[in-house]
PDB file of N, CA and C in Angstrom:
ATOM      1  N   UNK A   1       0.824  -1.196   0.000  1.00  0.00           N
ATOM      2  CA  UNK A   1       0.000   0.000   0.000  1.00  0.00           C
ATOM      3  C   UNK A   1       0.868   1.260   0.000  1.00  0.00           C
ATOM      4  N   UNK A   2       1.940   1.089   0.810  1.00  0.00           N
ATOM      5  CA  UNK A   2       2.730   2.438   0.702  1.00  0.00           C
ATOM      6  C   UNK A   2       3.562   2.909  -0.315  1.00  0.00           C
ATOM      7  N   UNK A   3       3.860   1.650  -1.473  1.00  0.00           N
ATOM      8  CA  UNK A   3       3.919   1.761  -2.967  1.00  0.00           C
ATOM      9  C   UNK A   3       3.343   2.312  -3.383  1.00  0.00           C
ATOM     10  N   UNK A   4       2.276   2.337  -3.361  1.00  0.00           N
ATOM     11  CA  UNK A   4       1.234   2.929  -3.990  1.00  0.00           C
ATOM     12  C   UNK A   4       0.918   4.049  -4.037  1.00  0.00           C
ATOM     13  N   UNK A   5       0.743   4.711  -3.270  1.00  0.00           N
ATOM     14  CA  UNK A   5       0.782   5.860  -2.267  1.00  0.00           C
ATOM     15  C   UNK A   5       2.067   6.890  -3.070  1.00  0.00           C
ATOM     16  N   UNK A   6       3.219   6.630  -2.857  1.00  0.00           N
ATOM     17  CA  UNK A   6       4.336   6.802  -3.414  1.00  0.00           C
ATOM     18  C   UNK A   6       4.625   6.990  -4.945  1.00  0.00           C
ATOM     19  N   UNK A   7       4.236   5.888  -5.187  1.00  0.00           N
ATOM     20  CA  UNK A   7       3.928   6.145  -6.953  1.00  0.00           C
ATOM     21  C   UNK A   7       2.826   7.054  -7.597  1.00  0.00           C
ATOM     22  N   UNK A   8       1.743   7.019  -6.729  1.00  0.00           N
ATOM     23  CA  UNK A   8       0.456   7.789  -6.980  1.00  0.00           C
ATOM     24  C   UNK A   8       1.123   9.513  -7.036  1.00  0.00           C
ATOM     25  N   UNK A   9       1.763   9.753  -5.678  1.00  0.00           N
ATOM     26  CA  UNK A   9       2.206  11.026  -5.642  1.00  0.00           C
ATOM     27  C   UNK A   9       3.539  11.423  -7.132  1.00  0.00           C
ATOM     28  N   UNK A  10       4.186  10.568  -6.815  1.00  0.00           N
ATOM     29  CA  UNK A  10       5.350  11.231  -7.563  1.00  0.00           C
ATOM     30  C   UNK A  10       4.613  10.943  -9.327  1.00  0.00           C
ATOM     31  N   UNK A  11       3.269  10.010  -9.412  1.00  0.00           N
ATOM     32  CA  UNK A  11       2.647  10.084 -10.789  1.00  0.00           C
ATOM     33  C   UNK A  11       2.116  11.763 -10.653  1.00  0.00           C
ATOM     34  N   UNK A  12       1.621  12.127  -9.504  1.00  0.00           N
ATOM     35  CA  UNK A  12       0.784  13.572  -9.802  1.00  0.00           C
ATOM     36  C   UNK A  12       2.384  14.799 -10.005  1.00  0.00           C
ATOM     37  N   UNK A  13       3.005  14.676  -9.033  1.00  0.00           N
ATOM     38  CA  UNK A  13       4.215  15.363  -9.666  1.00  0.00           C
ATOM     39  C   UNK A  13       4.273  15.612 -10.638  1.00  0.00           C
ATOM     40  N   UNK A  14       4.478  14.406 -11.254  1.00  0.00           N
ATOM     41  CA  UNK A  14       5.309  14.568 -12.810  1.00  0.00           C
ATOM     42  C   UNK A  14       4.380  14.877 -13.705  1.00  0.00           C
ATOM     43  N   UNK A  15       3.141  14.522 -13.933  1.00  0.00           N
ATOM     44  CA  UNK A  15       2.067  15.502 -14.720  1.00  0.00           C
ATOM     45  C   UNK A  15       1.894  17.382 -14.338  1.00  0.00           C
ATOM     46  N   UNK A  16       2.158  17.456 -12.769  1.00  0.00           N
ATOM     47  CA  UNK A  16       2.018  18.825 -12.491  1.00  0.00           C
ATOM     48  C   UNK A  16       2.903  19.261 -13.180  1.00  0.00           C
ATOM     49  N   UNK A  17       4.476  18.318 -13.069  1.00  0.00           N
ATOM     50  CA  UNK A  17       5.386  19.297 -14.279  1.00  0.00           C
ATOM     51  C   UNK A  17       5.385  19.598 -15.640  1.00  0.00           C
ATOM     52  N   UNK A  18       4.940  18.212 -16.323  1.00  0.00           N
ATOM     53  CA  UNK A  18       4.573  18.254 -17.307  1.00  0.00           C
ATOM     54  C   UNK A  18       3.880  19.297 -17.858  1.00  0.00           C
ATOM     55  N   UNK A  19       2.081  19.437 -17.437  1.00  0.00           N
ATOM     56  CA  UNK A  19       1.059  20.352 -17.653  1.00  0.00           C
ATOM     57  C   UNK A  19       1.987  21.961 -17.579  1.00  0.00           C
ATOM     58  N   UNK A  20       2.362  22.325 -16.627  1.00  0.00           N
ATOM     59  CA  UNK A  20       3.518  23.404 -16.504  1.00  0.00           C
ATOM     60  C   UNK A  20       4.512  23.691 -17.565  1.00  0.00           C
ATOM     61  N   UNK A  21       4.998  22.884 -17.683  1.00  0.00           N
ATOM     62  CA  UNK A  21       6.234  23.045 -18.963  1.00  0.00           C
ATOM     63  C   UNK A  21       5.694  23.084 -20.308  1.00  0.00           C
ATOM     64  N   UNK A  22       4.433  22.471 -20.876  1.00  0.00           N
ATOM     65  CA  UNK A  22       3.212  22.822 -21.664  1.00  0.00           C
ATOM     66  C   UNK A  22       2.816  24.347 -22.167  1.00  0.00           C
ATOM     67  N   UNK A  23       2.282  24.536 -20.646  1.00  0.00           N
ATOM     68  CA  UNK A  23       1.386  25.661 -20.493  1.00  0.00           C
ATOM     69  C   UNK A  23       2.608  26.579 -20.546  1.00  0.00           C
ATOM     70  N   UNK A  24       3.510  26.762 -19.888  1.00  0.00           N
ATOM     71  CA  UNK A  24       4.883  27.807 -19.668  1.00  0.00           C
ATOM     72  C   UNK A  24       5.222  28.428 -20.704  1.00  0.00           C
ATOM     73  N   UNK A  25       5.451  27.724 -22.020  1.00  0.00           N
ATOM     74  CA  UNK A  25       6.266  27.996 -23.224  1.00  0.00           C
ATOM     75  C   UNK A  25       6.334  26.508 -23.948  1.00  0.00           C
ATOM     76  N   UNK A  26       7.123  27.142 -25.004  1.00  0.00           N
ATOM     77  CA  UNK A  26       8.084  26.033 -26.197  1.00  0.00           C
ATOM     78  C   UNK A  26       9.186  25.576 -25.739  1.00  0.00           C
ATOM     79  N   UNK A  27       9.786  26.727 -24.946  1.00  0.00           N
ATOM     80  CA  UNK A  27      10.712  26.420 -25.059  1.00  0.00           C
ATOM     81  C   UNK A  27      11.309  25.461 -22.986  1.00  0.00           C
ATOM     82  N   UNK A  28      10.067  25.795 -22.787  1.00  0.00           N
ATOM     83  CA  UNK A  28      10.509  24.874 -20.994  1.00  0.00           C
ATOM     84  C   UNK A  28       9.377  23.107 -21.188  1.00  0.00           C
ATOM     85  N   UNK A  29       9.163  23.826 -22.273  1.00  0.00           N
ATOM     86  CA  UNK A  29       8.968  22.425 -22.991  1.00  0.00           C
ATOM     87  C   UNK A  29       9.944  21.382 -23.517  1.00  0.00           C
ATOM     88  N   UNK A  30      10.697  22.020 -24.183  1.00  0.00           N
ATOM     89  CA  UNK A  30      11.374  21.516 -25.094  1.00  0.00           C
ATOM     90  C   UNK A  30      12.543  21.370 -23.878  1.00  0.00           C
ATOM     91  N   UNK A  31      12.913  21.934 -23.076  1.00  0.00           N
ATOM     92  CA  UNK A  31      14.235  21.540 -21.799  1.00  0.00           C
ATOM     93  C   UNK A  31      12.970  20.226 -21.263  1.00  0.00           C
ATOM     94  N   UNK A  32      11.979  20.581 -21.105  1.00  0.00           N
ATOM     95  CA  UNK A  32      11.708  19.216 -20.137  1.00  0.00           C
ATOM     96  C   UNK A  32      11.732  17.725 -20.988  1.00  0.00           C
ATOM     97  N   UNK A  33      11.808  18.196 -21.925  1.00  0.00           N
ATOM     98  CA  UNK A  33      12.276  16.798 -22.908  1.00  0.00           C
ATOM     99  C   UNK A  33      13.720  16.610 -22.870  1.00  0.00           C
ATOM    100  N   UNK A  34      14.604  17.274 -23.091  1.00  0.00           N
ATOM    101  CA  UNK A  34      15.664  17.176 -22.978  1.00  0.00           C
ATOM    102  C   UNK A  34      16.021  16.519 -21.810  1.00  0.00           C
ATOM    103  N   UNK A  35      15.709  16.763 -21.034  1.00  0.00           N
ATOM    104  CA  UNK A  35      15.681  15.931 -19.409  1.00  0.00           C
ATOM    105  C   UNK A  35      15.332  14.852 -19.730  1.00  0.00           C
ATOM    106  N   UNK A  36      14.341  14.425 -20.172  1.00  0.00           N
ATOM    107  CA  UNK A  36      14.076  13.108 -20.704  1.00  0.00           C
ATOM    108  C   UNK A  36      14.473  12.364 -20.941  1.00  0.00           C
ATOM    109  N   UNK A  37      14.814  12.581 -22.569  1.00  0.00           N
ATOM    110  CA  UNK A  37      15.588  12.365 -23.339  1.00  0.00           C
ATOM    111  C   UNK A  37      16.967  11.856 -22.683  1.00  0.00           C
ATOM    112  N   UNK A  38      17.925  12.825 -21.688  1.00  0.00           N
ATOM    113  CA  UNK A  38      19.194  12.463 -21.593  1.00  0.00           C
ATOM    114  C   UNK A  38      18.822  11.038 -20.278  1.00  0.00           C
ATOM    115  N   UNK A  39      17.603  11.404 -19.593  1.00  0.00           N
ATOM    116  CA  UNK A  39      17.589  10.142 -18.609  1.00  0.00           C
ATOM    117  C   UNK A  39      17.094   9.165 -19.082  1.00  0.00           C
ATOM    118  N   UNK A  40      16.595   9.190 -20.706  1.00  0.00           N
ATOM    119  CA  UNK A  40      16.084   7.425 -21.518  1.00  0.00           C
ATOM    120  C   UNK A  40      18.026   7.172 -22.303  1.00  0.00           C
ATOM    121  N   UNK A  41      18.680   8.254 -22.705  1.00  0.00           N
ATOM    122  CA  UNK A  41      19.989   7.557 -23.207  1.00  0.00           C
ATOM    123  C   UNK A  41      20.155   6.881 -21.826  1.00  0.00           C
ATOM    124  N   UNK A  42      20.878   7.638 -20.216  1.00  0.00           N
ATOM    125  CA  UNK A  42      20.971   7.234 -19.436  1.00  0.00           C
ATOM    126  C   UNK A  42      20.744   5.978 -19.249  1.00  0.00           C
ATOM    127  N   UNK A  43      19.428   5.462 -19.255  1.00  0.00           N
ATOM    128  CA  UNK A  43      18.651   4.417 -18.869  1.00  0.00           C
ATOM    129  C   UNK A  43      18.988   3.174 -20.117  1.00  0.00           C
ATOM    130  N   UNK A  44      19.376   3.937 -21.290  1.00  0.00           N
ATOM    131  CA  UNK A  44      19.324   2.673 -22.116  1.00  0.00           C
ATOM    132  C   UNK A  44      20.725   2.429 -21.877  1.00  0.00           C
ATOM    133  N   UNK A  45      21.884   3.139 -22.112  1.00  0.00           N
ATOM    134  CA  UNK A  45      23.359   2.794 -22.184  1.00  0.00           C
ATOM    135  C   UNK A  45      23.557   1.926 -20.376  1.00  0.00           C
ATOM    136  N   UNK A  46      23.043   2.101 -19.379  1.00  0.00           N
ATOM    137  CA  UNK A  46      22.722   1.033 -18.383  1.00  0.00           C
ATOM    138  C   UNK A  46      22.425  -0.381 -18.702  1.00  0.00           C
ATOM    139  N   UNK A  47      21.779  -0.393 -19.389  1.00  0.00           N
ATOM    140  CA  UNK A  47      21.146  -1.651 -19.818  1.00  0.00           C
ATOM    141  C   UNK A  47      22.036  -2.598 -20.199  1.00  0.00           C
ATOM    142  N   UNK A  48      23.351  -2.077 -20.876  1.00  0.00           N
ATOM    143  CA  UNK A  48      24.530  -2.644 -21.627  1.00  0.00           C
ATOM    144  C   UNK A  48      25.231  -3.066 -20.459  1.00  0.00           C
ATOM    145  N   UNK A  49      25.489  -3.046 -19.110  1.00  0.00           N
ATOM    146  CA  UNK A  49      26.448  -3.134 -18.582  1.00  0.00           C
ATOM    147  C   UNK A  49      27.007  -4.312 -18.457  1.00  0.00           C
ATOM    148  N   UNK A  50      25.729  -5.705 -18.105  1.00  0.00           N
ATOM    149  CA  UNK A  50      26.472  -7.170 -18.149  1.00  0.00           C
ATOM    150  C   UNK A  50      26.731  -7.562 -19.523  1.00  0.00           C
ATOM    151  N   UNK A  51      26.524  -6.667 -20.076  1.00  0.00           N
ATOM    152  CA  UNK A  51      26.638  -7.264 -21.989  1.00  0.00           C
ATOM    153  C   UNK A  51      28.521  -7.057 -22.836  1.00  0.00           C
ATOM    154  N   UNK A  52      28.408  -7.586 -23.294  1.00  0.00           N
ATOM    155  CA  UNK A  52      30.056  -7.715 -23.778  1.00  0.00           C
ATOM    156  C   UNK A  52      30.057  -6.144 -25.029  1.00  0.00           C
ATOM    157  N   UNK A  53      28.643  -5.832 -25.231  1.00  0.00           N
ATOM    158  CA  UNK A  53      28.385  -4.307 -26.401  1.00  0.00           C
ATOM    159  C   UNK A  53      28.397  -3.576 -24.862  1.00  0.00           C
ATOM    160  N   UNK A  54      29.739  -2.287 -25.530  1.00  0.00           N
ATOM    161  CA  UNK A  54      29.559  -1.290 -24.559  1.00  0.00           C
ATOM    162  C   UNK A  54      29.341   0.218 -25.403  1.00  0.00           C
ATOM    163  N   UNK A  55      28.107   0.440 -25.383  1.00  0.00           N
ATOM    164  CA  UNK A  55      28.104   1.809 -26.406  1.00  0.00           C
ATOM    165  C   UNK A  55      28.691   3.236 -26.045  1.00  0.00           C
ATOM    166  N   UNK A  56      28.617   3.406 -27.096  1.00  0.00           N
ATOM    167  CA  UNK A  56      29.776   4.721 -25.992  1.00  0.00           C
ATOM    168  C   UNK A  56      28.520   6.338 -25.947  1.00  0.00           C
ATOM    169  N   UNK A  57      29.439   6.425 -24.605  1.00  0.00           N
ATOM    170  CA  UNK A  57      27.670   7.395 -24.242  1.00  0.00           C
ATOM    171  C   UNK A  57      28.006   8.718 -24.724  1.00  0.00           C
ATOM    172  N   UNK A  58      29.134   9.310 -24.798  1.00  0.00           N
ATOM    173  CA  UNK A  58      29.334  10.924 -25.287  1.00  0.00           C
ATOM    174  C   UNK A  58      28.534  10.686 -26.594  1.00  0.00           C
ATOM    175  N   UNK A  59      29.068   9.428 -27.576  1.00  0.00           N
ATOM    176  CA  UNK A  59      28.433   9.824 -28.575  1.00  0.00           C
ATOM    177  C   UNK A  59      26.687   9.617 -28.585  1.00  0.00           C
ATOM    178  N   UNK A  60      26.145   8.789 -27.668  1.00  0.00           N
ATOM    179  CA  UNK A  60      24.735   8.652 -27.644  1.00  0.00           C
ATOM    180  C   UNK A  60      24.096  10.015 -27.327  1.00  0.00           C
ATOM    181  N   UNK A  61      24.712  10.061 -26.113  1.00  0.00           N
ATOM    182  CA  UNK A  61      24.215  11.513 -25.805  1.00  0.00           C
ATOM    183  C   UNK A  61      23.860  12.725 -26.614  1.00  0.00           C
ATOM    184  N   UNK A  62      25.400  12.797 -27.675  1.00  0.00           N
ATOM    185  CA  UNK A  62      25.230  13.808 -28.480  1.00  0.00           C
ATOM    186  C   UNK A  62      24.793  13.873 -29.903  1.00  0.00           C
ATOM    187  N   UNK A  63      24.425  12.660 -29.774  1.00  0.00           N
ATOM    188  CA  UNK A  63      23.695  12.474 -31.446  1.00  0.00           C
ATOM    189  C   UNK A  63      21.898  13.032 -31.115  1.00  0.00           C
ATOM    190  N   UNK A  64      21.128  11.801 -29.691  1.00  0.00           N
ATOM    191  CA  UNK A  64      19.822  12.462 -29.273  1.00  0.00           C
ATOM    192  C   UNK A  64      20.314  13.668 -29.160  1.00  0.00           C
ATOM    193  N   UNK A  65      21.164  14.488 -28.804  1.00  0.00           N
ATOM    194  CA  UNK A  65      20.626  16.048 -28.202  1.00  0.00           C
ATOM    195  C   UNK A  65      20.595  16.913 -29.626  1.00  0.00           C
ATOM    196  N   UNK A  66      21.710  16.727 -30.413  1.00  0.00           N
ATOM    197  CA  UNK A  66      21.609  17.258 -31.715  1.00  0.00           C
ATOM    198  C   UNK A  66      20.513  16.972 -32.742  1.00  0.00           C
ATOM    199  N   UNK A  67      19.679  15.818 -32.673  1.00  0.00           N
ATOM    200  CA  UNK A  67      19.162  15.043 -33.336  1.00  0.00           C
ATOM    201  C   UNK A  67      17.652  16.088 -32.929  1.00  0.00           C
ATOM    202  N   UNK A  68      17.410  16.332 -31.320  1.00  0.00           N
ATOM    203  CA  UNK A  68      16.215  16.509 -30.034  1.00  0.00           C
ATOM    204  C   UNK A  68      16.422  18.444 -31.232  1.00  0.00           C
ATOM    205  N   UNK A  69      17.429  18.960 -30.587  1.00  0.00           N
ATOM    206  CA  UNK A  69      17.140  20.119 -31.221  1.00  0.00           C
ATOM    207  C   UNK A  69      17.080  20.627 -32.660  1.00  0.00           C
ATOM    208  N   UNK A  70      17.885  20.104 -33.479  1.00  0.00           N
ATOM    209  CA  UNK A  70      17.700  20.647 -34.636  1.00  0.00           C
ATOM    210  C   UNK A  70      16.113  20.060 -34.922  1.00  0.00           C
ATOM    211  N   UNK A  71      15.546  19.184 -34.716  1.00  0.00           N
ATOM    212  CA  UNK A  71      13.851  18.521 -34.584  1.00  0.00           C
ATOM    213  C   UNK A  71      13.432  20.038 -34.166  1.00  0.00           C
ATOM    214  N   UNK A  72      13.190  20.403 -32.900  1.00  0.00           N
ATOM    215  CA  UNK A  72      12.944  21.653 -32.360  1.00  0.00           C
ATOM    216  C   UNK A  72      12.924  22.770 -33.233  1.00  0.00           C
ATOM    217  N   UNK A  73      14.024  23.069 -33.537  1.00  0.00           N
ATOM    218  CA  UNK A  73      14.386  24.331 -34.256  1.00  0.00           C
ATOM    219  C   UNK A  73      13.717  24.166 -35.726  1.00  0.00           C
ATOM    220  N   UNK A  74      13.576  23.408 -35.872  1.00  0.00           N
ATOM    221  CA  UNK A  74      13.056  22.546 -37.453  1.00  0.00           C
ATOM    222  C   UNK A  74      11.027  23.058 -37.540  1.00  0.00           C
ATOM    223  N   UNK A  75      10.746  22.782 -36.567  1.00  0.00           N
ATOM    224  CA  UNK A  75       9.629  22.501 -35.990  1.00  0.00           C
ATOM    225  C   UNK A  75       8.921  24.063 -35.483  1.00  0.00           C
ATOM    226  N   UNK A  76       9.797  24.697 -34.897  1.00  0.00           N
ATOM    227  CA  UNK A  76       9.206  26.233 -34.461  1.00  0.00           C
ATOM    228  C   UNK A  76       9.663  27.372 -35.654  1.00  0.00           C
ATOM    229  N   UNK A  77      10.542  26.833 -36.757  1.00  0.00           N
ATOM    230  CA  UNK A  77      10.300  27.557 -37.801  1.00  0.00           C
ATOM    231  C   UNK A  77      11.704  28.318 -37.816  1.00  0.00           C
ATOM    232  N   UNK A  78      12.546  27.707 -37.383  1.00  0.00           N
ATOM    233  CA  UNK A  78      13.625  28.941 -36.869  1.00  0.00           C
ATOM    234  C   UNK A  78      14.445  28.248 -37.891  1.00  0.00           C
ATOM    235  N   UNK A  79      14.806  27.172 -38.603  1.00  0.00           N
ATOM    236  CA  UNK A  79      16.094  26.845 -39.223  1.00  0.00           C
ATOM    237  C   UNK A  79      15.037  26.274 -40.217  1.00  0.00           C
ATOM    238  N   UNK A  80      15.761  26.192 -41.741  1.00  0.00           N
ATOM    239  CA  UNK A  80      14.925  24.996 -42.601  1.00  0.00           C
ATOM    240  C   UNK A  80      14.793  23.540 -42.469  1.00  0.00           C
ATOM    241  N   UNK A  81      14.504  23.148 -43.098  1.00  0.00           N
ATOM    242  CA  UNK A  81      14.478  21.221 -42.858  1.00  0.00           C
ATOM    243  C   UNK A  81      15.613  20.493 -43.679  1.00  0.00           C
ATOM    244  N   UNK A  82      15.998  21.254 -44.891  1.00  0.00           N
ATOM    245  CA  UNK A  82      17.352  21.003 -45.489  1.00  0.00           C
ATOM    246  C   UNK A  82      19.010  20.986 -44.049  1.00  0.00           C
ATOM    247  N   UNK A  83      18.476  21.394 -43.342  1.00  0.00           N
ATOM    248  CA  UNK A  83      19.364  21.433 -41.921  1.00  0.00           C
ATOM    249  C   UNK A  83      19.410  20.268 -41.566  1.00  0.00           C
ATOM    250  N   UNK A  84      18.532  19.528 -41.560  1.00  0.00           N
ATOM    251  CA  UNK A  84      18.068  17.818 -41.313  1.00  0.00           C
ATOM    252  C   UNK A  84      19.123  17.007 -42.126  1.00  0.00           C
ATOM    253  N   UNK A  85      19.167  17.072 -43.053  1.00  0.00           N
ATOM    254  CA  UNK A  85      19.702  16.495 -44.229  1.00  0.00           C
ATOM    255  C   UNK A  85      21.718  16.692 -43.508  1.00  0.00           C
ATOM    256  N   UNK A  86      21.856  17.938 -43.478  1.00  0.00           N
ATOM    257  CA  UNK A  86      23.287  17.745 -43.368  1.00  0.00           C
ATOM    258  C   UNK A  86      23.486  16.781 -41.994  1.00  0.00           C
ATOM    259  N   UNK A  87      22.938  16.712 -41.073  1.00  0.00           N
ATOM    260  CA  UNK A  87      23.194  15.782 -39.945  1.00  0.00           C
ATOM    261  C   UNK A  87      23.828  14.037 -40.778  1.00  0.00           C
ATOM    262  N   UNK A  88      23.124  13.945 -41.643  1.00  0.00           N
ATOM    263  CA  UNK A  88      22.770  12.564 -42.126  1.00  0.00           C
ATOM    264  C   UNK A  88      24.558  11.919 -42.197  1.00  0.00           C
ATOM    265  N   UNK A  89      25.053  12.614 -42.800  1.00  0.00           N
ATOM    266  CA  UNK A  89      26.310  12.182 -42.982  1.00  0.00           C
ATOM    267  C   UNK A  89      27.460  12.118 -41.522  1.00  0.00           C
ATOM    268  N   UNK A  90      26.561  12.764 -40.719  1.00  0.00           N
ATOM    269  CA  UNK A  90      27.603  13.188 -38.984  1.00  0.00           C
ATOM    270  C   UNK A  90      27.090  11.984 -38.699  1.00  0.00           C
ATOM    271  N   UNK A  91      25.669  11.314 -38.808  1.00  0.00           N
ATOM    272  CA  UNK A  91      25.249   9.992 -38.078  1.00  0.00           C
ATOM    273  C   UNK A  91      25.953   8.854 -38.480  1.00  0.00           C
ATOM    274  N   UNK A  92      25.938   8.892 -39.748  1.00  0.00           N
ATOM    275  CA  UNK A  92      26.664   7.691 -40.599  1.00  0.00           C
ATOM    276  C   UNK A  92      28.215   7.717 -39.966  1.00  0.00           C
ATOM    277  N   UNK A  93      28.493   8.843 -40.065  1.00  0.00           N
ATOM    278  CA  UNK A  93      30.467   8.878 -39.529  1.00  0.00           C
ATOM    279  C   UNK A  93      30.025   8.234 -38.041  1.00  0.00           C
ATOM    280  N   UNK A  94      29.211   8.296 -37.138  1.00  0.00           N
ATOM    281  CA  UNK A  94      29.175   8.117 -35.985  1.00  0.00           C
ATOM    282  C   UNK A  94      28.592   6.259 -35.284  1.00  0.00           C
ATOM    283  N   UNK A  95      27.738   6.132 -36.579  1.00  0.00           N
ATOM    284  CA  UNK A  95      28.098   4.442 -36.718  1.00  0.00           C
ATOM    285  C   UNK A  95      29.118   3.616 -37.207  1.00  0.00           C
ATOM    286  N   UNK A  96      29.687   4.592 -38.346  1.00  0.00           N
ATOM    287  CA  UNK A  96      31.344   3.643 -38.305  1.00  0.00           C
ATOM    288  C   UNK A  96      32.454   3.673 -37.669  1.00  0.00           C
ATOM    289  N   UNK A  97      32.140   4.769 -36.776  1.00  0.00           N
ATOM    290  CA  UNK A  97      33.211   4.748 -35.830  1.00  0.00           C
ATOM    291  C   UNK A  97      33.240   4.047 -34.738  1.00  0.00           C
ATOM    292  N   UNK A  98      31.634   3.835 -34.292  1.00  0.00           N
ATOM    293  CA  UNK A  98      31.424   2.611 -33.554  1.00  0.00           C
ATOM    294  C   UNK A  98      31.280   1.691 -33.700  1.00  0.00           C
ATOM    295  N   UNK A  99      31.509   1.007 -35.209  1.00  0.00           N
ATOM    296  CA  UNK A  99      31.453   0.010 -36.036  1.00  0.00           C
ATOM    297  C   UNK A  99      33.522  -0.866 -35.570  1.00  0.00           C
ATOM    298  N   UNK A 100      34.047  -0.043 -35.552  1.00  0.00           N
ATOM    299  CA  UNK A 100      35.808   0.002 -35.950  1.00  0.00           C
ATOM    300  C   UNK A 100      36.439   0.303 -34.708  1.00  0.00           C
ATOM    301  N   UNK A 101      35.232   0.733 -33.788  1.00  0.00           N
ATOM    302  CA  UNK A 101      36.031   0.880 -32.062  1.00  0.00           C
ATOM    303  C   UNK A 101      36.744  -0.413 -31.574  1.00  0.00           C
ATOM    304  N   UNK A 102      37.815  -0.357 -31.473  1.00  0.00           N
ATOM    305  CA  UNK A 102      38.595  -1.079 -30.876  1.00  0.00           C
ATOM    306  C   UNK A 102      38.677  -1.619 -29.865  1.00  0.00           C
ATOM    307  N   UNK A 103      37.872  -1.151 -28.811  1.00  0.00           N
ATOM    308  CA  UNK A 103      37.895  -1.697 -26.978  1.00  0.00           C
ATOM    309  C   UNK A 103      36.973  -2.485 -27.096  1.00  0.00           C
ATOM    310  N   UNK A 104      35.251  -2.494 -27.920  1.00  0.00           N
ATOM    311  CA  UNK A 104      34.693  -3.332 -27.446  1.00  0.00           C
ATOM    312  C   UNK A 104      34.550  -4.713 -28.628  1.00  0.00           C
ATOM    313  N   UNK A 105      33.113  -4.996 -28.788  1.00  0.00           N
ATOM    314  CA  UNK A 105      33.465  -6.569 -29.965  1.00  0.00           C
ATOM    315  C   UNK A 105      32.089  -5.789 -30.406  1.00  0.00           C
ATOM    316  N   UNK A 106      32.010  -4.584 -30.563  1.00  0.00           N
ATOM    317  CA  UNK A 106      31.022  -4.195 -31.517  1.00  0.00           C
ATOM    318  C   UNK A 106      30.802  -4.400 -32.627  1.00  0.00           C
ATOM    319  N   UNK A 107      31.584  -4.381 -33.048  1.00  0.00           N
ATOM    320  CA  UNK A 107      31.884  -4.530 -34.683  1.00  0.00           C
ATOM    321  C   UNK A 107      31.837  -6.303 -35.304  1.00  0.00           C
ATOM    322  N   UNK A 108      32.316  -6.802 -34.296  1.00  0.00           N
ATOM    323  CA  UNK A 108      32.130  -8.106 -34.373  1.00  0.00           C
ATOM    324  C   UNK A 108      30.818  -9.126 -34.407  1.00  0.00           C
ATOM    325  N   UNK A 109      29.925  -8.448 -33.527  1.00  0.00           N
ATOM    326  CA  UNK A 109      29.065  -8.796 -32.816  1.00  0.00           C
ATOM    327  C   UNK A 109      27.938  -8.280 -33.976  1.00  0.00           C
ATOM    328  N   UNK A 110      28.068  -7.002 -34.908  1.00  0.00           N
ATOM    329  CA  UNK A 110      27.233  -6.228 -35.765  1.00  0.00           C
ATOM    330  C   UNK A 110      27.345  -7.286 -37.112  1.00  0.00           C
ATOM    331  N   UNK A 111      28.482  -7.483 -37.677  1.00  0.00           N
ATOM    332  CA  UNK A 111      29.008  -8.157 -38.185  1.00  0.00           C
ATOM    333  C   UNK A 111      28.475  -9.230 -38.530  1.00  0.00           C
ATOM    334  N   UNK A 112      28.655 -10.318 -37.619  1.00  0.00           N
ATOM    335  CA  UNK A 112      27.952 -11.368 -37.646  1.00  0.00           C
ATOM    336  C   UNK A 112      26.293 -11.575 -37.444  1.00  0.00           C
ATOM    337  N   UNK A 113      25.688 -10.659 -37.034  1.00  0.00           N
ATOM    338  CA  UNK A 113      24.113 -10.469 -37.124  1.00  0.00           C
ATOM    339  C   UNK A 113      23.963 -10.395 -39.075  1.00  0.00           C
ATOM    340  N   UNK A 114      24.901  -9.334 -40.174  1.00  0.00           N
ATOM    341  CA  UNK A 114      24.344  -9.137 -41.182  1.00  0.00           C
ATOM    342  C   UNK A 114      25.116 -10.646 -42.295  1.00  0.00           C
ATOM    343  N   UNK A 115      25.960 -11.389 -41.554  1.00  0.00           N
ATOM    344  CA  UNK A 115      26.737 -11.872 -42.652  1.00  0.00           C
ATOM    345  C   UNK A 115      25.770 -12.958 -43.390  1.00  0.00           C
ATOM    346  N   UNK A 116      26.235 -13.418 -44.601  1.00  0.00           N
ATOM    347  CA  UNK A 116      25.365 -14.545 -45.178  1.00  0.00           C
ATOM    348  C   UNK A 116      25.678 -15.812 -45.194  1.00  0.00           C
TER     349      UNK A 116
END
């Protein structure tokens, strides 16, 4: 019961913030995603830890955040959508580099999932 209780509250919390960051602006919107956002990379690059794939988090981090805002900026009208497009080639450099990383068996492990 005191689970419950607990979860119930910190569920009304997080809608009070939510509804708030909504109502506030675009832009305490768009930070409360970002919060998000960096605590679901957080949460996913965790996930890896008993696993022999170790992803590397600067670059997770900074692909969602670049990825989170130029979306944003795309979206409220402030940059064109041709802006989208140049990312494409920073993502690609950023899977082969984690393709060819040397410390973990990424590449190995990717590898053998596509071979025939």
């Amino acid at each position: 019961m005191k689970k419950l209780i607990t979860r119930t509250i910190t569920g009304i919390v997080l809608v009070l913030v939510m509804l708030t960051a909504i109502i506030g602006s675009e832009y305490s919107f768009a930070f409360l995603f970002l919060i998000i956002l960096a605590a679901s990379i957080s949460e996913f690059t965790n996930l890896f830890k008993q696993s022999e794939v170790k992803p590397n988090k600067f670059f997770s981090y900074s692909v969602s955040i670049i990825l989170f805002v130029v979306s944003f900026l795309i979206a409220k009208g402030t940059i064109e959508i041709k802006y989208f497009l140049v990312l494409l080639p920073f993502f690609l450099m950023i899977m082969a580099a984690e393709l060819y990383r040397k410390k973990d068996k990424v590449a190995e492990i990717l590898l053998s999932q596509f071979s025939v």
